[in-house]
C-alpha atoms as a PDB file:
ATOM      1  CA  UNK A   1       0.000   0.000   0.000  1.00  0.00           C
ATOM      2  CA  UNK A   2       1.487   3.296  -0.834  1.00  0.00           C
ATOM      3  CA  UNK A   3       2.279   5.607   2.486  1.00  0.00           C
ATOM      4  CA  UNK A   4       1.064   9.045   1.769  1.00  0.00           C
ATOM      5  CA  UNK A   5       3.349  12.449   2.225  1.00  0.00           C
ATOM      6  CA  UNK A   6       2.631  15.894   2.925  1.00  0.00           C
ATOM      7  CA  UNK A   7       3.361  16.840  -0.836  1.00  0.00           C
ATOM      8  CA  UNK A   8       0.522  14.514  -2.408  1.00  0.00           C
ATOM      9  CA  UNK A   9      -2.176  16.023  -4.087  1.00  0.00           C
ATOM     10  CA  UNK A  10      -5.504  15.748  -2.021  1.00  0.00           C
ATOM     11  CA  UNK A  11      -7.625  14.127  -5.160  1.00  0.00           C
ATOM     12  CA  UNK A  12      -4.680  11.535  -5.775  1.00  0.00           C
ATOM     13  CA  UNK A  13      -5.410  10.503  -2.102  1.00  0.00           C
ATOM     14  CA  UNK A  14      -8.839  10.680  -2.058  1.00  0.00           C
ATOM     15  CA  UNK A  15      -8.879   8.263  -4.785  1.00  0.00           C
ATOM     16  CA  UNK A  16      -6.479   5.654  -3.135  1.00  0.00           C
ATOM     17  CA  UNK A  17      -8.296   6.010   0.102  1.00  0.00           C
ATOM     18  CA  UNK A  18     -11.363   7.249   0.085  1.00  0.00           C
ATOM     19  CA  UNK A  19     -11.514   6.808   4.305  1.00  0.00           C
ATOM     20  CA  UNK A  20      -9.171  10.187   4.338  1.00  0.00           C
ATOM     21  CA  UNK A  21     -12.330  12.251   3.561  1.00  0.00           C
ATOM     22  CA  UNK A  22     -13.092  11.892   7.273  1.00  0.00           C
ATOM     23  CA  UNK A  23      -9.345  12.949   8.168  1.00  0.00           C
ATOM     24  CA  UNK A  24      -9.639  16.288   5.523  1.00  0.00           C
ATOM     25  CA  UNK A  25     -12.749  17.467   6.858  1.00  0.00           C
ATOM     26  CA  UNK A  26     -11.266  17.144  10.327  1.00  0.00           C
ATOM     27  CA  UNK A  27      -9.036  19.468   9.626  1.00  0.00           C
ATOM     28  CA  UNK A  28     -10.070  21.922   6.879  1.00  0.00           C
ATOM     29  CA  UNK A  29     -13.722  21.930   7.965  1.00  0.00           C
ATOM     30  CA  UNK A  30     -17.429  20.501   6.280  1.00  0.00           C
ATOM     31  CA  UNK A  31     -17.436  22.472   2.936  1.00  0.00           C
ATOM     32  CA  UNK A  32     -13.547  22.330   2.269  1.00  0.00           C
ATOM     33  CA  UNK A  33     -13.713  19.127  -0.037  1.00  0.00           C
ATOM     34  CA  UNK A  34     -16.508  20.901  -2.030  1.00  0.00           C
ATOM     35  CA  UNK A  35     -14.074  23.421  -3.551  1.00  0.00           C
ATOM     36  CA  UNK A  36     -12.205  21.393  -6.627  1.00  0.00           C
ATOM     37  CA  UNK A  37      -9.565  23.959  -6.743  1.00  0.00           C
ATOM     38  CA  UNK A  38      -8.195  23.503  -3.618  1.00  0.00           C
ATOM     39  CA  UNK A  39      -7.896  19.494  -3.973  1.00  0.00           C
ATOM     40  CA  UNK A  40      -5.392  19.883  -6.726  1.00  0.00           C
ATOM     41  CA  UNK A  41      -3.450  21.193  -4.435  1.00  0.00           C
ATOM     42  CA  UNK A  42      -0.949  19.341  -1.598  1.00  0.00           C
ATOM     43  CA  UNK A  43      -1.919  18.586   1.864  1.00  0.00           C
ATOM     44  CA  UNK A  44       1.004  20.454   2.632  1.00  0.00           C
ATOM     45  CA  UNK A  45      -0.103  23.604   0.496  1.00  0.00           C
ATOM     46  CA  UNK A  46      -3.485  23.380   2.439  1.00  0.00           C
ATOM     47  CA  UNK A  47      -2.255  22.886   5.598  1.00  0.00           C
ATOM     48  CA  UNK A  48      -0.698  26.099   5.012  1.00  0.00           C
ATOM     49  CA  UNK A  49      -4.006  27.985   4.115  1.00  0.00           C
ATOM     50  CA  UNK A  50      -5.757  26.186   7.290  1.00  0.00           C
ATOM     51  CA  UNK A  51      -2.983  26.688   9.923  1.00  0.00           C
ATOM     52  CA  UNK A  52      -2.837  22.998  10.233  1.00  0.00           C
ATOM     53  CA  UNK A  53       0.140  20.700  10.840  1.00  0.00           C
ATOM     54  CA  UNK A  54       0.369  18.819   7.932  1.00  0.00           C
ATOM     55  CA  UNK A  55       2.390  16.201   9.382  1.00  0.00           C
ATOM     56  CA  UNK A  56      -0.856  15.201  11.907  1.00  0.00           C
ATOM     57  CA  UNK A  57      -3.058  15.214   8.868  1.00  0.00           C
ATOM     58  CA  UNK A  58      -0.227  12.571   6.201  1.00  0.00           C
ATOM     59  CA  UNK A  59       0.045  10.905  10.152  1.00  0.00           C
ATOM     60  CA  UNK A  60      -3.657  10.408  10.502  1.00  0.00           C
ATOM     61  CA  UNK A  61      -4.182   9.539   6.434  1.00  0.00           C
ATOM     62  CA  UNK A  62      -1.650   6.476   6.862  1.00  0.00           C
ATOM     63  CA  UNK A  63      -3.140   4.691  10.504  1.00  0.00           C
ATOM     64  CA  UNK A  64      -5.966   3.999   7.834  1.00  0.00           C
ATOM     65  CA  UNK A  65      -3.607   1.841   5.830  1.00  0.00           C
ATOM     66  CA  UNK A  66      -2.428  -0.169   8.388  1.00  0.00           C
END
């Protein structure tokens, strides 16, 4: 299973693990996933516009994959 960084776009990991949803809207709030543009972007890149640790989020993401 591929372990997911802080640089990965957020659609890429939607689409390999569609349990992150729960993770990105614990983070960047209920209507962040409905904005398209901002899921091409990184987590890291998101993080940034959120004032979230991205590290917790990639952290979070890859307990689901193990």
């Amino acid at each position: 299973m591929t372990k997911f960084t802080k640089g990965m776009i957020i659609n890429d990991i939607l689409d390999r693990c569609p349990g992150s949803y729960a993770v990105l809207i614990k983070y960047f709030g209920p209507d962040y996933l409905l904005s398209s543009e901002l899921k091409k972007e990184s987590i890291d890149a998101n993080a940034e516009i959120y004032g979230v640790d991205a590290n917790k989020i990639v952290k979070e993401i890859n307990m689901l994959i193990h």
